[in-house]
PDB file of N, CA and C in Angstrom:
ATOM      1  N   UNK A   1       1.228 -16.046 -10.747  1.00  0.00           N
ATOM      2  CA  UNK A   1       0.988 -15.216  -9.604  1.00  0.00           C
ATOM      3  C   UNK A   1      -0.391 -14.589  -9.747  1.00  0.00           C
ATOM      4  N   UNK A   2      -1.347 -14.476  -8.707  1.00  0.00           N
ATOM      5  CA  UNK A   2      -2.331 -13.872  -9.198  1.00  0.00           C
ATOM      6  C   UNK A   2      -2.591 -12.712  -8.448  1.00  0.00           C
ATOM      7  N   UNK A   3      -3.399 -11.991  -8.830  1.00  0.00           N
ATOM      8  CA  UNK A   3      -3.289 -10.388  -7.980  1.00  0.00           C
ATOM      9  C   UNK A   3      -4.742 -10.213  -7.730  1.00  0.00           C
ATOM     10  N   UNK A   4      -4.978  -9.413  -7.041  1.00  0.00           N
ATOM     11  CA  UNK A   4      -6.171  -9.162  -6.195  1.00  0.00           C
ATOM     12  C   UNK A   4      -6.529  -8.295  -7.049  1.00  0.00           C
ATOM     13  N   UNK A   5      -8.231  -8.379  -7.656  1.00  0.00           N
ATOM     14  CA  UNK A   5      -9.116  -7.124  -8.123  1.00  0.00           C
ATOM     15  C   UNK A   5      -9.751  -6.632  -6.945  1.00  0.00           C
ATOM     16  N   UNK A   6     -10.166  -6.209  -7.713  1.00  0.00           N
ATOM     17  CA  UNK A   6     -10.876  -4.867  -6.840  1.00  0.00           C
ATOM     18  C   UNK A   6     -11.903  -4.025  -7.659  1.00  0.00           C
ATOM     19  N   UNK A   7     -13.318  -4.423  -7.417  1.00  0.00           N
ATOM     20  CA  UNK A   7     -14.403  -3.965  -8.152  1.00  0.00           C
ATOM     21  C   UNK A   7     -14.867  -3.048  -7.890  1.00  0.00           C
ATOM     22  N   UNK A   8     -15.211  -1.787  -8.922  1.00  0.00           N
ATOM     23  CA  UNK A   8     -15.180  -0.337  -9.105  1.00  0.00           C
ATOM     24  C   UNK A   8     -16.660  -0.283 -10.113  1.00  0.00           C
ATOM     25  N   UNK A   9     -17.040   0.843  -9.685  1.00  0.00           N
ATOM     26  CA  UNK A   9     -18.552   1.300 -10.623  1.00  0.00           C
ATOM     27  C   UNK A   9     -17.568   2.720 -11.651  1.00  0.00           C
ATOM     28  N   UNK A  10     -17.956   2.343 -12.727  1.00  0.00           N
ATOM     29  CA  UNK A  10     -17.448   3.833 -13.060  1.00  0.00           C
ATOM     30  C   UNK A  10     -18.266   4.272 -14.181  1.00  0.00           C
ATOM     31  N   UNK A  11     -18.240   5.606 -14.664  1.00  0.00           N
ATOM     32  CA  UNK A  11     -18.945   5.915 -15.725  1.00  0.00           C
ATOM     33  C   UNK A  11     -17.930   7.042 -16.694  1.00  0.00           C
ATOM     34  N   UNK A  12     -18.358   6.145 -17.968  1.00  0.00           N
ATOM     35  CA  UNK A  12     -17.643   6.725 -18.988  1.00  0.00           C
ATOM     36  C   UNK A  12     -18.580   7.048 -20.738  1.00  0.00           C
ATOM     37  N   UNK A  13     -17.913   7.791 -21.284  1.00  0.00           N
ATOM     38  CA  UNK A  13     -19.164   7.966 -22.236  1.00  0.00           C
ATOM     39  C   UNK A  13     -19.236   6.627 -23.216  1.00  0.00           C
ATOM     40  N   UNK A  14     -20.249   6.846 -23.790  1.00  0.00           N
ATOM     41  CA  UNK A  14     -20.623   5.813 -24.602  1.00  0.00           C
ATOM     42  C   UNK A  14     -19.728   5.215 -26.328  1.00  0.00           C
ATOM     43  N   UNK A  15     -18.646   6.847 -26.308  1.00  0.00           N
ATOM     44  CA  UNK A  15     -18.457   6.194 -27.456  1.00  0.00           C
ATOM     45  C   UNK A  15     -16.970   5.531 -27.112  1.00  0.00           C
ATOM     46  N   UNK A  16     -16.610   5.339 -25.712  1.00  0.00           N
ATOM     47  CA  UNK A  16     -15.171   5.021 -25.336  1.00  0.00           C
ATOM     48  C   UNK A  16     -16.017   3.829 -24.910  1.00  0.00           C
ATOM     49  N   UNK A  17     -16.679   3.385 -24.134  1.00  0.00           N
ATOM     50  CA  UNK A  17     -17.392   1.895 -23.831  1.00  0.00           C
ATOM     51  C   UNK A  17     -17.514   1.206 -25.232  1.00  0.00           C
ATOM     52  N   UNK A  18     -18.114   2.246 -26.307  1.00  0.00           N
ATOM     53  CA  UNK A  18     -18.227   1.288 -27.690  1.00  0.00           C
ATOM     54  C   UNK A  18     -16.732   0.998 -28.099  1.00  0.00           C
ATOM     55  N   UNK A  19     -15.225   1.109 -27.481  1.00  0.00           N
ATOM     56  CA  UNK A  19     -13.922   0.995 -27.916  1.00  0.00           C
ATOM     57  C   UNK A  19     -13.600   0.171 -27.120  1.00  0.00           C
ATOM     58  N   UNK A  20     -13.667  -0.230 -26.346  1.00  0.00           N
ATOM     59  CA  UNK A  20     -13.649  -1.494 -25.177  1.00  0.00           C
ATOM     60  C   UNK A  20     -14.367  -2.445 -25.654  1.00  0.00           C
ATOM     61  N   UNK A  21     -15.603  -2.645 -25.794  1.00  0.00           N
ATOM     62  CA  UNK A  21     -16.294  -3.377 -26.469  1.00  0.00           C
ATOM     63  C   UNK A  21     -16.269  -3.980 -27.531  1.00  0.00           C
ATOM     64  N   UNK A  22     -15.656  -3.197 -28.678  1.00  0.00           N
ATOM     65  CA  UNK A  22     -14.869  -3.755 -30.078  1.00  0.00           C
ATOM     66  C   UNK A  22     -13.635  -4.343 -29.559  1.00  0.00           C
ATOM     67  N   UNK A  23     -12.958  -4.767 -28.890  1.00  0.00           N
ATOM     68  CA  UNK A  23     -11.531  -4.825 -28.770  1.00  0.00           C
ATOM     69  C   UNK A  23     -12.234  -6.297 -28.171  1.00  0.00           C
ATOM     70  N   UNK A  24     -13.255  -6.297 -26.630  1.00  0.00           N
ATOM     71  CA  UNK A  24     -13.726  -7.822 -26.850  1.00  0.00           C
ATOM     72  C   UNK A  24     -14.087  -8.325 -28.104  1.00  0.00           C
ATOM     73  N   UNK A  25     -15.215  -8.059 -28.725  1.00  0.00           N
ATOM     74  CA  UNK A  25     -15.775  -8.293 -29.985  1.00  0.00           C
ATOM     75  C   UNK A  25     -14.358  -8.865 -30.938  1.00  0.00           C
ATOM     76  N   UNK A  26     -13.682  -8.385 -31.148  1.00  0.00           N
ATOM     77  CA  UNK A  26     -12.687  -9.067 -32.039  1.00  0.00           C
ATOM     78  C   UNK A  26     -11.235  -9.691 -31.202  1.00  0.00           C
ATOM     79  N   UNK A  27     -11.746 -10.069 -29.787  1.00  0.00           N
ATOM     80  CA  UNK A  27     -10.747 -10.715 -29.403  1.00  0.00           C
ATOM     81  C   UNK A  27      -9.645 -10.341 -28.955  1.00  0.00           C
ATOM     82  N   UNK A  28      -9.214  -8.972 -28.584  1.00  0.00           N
ATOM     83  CA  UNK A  28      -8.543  -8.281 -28.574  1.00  0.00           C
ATOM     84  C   UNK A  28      -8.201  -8.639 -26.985  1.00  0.00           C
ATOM     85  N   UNK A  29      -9.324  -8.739 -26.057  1.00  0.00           N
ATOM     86  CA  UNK A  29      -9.556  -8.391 -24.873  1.00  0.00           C
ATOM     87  C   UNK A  29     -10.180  -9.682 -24.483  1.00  0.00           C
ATOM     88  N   UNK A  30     -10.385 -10.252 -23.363  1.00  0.00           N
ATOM     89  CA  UNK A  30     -11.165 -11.758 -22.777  1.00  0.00           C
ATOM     90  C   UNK A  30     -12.465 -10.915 -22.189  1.00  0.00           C
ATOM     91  N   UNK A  31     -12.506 -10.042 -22.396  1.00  0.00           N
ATOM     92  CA  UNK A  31     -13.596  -9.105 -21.402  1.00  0.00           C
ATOM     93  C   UNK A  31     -13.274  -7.648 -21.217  1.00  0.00           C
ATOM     94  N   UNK A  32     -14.829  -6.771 -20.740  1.00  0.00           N
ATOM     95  CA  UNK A  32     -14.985  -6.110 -20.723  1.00  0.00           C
ATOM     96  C   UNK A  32     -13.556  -5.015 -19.516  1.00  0.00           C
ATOM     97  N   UNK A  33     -13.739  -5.762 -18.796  1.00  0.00           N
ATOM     98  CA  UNK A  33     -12.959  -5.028 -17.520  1.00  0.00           C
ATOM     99  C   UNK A  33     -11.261  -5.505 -18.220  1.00  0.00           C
ATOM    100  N   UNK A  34     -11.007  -6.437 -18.256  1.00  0.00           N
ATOM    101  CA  UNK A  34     -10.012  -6.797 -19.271  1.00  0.00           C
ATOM    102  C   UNK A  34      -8.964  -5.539 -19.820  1.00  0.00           C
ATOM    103  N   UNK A  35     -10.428  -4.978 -21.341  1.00  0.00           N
ATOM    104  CA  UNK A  35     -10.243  -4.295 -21.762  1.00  0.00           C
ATOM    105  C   UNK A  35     -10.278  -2.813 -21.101  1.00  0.00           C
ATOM    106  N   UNK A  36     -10.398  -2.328 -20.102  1.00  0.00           N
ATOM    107  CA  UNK A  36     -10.743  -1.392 -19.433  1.00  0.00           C
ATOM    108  C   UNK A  36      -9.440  -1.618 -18.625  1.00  0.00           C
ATOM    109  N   UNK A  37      -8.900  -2.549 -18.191  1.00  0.00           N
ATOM    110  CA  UNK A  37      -7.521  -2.636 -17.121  1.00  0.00           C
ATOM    111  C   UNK A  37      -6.322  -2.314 -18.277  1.00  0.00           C
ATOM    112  N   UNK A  38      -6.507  -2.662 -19.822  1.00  0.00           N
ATOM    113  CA  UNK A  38      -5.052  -2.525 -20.210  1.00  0.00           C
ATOM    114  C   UNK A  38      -5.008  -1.389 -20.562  1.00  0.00           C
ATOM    115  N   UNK A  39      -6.542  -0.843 -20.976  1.00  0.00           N
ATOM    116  CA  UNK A  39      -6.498   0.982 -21.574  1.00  0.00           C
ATOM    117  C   UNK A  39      -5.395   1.895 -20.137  1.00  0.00           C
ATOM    118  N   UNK A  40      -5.693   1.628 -18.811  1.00  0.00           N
ATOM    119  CA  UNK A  40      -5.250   2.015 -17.983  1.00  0.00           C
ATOM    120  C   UNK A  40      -4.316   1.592 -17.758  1.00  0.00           C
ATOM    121  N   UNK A  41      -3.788   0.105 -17.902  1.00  0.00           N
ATOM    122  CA  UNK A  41      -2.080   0.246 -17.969  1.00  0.00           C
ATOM    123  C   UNK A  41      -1.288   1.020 -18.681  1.00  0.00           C
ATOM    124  N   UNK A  42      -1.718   0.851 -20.147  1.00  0.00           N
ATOM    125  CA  UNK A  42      -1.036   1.198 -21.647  1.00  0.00           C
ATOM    126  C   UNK A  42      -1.129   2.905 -21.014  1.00  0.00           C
ATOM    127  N   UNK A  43      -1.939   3.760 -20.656  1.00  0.00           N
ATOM    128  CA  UNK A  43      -1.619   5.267 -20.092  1.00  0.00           C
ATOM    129  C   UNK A  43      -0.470   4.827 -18.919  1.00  0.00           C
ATOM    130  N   UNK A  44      -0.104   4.253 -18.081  1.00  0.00           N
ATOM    131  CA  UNK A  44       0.715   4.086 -17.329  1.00  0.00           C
ATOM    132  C   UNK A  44       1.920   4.256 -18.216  1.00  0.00           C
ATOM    133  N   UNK A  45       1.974   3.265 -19.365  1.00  0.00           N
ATOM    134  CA  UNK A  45       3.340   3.189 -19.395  1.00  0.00           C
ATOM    135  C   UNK A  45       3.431   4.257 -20.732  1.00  0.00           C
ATOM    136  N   UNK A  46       2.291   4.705 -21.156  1.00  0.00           N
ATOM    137  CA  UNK A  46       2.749   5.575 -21.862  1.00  0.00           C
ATOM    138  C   UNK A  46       3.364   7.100 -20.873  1.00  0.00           C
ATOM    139  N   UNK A  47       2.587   7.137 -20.063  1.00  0.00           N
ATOM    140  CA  UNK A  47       3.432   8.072 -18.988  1.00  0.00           C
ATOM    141  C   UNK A  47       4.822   8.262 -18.484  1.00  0.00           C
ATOM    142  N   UNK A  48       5.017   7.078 -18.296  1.00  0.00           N
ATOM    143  CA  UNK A  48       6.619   6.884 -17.780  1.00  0.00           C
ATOM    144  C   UNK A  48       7.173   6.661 -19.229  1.00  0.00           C
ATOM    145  N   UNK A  49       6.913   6.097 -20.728  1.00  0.00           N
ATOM    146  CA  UNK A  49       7.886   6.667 -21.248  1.00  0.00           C
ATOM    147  C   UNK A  49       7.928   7.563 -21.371  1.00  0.00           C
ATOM    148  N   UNK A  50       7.065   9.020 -21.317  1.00  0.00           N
ATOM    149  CA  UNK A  50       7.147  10.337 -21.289  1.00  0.00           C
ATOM    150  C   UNK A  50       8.306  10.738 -20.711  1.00  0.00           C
ATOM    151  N   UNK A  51       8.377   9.875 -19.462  1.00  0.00           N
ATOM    152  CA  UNK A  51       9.146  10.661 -18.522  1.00  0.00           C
ATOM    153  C   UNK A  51      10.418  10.168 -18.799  1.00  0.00           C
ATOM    154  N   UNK A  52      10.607   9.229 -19.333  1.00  0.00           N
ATOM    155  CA  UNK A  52      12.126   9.212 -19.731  1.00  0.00           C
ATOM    156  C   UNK A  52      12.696   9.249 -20.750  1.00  0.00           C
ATOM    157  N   UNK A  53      11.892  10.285 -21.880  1.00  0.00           N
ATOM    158  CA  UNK A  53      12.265  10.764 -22.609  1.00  0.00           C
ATOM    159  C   UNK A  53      12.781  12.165 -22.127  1.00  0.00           C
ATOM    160  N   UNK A  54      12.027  12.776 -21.169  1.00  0.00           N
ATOM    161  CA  UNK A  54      12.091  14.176 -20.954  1.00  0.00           C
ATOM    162  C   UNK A  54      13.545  13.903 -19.804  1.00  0.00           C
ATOM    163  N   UNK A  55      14.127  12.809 -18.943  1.00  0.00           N
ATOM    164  CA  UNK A  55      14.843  12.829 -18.255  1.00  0.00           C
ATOM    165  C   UNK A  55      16.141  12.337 -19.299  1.00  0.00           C
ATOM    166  N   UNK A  56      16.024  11.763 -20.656  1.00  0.00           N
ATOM    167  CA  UNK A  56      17.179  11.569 -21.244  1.00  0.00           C
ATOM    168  C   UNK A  56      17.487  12.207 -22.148  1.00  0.00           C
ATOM    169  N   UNK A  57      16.028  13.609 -22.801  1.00  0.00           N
ATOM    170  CA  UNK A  57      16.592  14.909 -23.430  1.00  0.00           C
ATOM    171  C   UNK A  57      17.487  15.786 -22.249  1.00  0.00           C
ATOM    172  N   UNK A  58      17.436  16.231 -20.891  1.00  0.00           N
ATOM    173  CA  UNK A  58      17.700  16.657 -19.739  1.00  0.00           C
ATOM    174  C   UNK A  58      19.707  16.213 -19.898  1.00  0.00           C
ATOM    175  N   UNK A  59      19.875  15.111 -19.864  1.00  0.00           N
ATOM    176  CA  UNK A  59      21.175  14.747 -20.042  1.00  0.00           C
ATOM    177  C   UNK A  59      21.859  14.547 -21.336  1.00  0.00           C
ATOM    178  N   UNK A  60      20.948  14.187 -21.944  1.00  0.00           N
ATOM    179  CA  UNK A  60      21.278  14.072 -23.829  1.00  0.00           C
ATOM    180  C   UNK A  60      21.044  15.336 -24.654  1.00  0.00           C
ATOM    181  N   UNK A  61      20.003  15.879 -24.629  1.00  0.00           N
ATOM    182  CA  UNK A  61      19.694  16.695 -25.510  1.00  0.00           C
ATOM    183  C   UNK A  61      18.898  16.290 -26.070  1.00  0.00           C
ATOM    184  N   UNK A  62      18.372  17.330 -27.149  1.00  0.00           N
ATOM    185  CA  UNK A  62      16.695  16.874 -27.642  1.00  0.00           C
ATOM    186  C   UNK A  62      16.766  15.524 -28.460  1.00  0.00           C
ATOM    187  N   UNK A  63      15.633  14.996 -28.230  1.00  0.00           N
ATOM    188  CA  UNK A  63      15.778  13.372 -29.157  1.00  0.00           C
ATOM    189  C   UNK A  63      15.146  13.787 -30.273  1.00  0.00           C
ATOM    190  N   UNK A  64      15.713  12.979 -31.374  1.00  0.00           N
ATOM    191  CA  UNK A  64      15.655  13.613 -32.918  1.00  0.00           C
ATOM    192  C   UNK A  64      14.790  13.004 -33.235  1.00  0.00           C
ATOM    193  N   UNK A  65      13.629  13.221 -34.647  1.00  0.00           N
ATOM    194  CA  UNK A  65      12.365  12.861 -34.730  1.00  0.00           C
ATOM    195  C   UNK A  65      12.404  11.558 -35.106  1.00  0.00           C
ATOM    196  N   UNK A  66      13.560  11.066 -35.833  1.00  0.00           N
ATOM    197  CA  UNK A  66      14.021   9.936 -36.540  1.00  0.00           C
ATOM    198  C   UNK A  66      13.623   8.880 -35.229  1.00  0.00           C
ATOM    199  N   UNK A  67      14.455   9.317 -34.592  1.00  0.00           N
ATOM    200  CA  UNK A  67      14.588   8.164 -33.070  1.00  0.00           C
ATOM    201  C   UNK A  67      13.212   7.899 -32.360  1.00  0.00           C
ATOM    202  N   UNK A  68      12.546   9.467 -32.153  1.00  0.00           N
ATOM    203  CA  UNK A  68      11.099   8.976 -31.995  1.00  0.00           C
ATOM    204  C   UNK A  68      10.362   7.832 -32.732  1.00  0.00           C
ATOM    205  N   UNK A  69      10.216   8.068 -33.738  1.00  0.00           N
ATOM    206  CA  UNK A  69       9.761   7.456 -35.074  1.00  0.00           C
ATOM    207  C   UNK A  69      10.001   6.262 -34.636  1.00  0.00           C
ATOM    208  N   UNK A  70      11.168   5.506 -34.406  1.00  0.00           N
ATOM    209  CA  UNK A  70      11.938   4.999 -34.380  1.00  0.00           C
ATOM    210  C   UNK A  70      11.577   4.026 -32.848  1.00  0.00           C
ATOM    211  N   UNK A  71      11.436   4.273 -31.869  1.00  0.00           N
ATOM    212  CA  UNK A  71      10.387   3.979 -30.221  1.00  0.00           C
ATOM    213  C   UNK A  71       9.491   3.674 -30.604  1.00  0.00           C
ATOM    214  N   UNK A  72       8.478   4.855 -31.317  1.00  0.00           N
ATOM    215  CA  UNK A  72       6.990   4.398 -31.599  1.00  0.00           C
ATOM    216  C   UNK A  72       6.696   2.808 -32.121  1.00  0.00           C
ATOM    217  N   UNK A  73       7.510   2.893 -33.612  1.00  0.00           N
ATOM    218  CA  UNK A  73       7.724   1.506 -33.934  1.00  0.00           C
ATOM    219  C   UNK A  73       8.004   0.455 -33.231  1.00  0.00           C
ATOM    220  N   UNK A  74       8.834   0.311 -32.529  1.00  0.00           N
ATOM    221  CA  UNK A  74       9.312  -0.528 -31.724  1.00  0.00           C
ATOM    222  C   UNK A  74       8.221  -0.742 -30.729  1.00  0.00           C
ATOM    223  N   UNK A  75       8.023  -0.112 -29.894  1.00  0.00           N
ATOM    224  CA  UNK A  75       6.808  -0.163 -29.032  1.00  0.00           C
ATOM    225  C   UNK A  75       5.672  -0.613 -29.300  1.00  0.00           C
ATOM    226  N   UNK A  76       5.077  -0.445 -30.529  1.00  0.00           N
ATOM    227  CA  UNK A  76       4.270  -1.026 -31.230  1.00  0.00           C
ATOM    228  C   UNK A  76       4.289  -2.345 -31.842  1.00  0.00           C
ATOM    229  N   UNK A  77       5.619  -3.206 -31.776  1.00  0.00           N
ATOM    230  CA  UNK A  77       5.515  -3.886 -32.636  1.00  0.00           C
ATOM    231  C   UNK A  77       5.227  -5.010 -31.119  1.00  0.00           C
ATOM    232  N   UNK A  78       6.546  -4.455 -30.160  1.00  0.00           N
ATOM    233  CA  UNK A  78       6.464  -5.289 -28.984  1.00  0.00           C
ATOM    234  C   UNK A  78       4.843  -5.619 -28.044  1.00  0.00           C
ATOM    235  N   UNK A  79       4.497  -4.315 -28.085  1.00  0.00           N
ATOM    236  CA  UNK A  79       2.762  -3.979 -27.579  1.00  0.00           C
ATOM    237  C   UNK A  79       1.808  -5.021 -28.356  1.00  0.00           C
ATOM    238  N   UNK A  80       1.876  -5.288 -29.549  1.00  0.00           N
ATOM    239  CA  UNK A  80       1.492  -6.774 -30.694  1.00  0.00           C
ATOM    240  C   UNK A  80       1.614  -8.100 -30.297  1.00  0.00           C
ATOM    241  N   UNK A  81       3.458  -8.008 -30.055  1.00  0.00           N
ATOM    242  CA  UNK A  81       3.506  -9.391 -29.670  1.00  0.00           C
ATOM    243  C   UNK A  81       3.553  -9.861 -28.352  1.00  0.00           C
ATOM    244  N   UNK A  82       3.509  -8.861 -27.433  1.00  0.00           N
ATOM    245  CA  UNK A  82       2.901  -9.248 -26.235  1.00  0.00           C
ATOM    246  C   UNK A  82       1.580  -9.639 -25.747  1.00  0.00           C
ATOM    247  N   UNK A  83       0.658  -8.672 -26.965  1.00  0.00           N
ATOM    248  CA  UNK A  83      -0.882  -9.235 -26.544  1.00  0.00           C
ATOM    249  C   UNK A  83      -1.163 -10.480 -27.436  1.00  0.00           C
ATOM    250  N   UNK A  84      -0.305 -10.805 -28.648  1.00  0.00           N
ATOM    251  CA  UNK A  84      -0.746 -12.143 -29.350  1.00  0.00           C
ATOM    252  C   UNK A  84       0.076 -13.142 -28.335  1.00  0.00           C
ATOM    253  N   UNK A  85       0.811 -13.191 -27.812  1.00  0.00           N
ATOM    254  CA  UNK A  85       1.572 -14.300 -26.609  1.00  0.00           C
ATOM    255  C   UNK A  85       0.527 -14.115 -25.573  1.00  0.00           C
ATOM    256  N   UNK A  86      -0.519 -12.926 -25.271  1.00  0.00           N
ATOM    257  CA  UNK A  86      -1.037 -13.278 -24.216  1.00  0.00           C
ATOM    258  C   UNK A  86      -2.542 -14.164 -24.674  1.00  0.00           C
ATOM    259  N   UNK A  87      -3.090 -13.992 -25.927  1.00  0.00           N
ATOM    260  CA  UNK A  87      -4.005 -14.862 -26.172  1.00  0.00           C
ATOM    261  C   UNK A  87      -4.296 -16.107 -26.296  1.00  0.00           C
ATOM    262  N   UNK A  88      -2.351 -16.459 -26.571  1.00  0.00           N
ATOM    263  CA  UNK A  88      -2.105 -17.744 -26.808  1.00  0.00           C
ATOM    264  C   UNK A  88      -2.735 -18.914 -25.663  1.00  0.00           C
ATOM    265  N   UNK A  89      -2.241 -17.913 -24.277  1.00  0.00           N
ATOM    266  CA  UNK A  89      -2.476 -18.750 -22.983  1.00  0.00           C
ATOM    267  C   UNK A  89      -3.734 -19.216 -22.434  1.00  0.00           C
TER     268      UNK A  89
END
């Protein structure tokens, strides 16, 4: 499926452009904007898990640090093998 860009001027400081730039540089990223679209996804979804942590302490009660611990990992490991499956392609 392909989705429509949409080209934007933006300005950001130099030492967050030099973090985009390493992430092409070692492959991380196919490109500059690339790397600039997933920084802005990855805040997306770090947002909404925010939010459903705070909507399942709300009905659960506080989530214990263990379990955090415990997401982070996980999230991280999946966030890995989603971008090494996406280089593959």
């Amino acid at each position: 499926m392909l989705s429509m860009k949409e080209r934007v001027t933006i300005s950001v400081e130099r030492e967050a452009l030099e973090i985009a730039r390493a992430e092409v540089k070692a492959g991380e990223a196919p490109n500059l904007s690339a790397a600039v679209e997933g920084a802005l996804r990855a805040r997306g979804k770090s947002q909404a898990l925010r939010e459903a942590v705070e909507l399942a302490e709300q009905e659960h009660g506080p989530v214990s640090q263990e379990m955090k611990e415990w997401a982070i990992r996980e999230l991280t490991r999946a966030s890995r093998e989603a971008s090494f499956s996406t280089r593959e392609r």
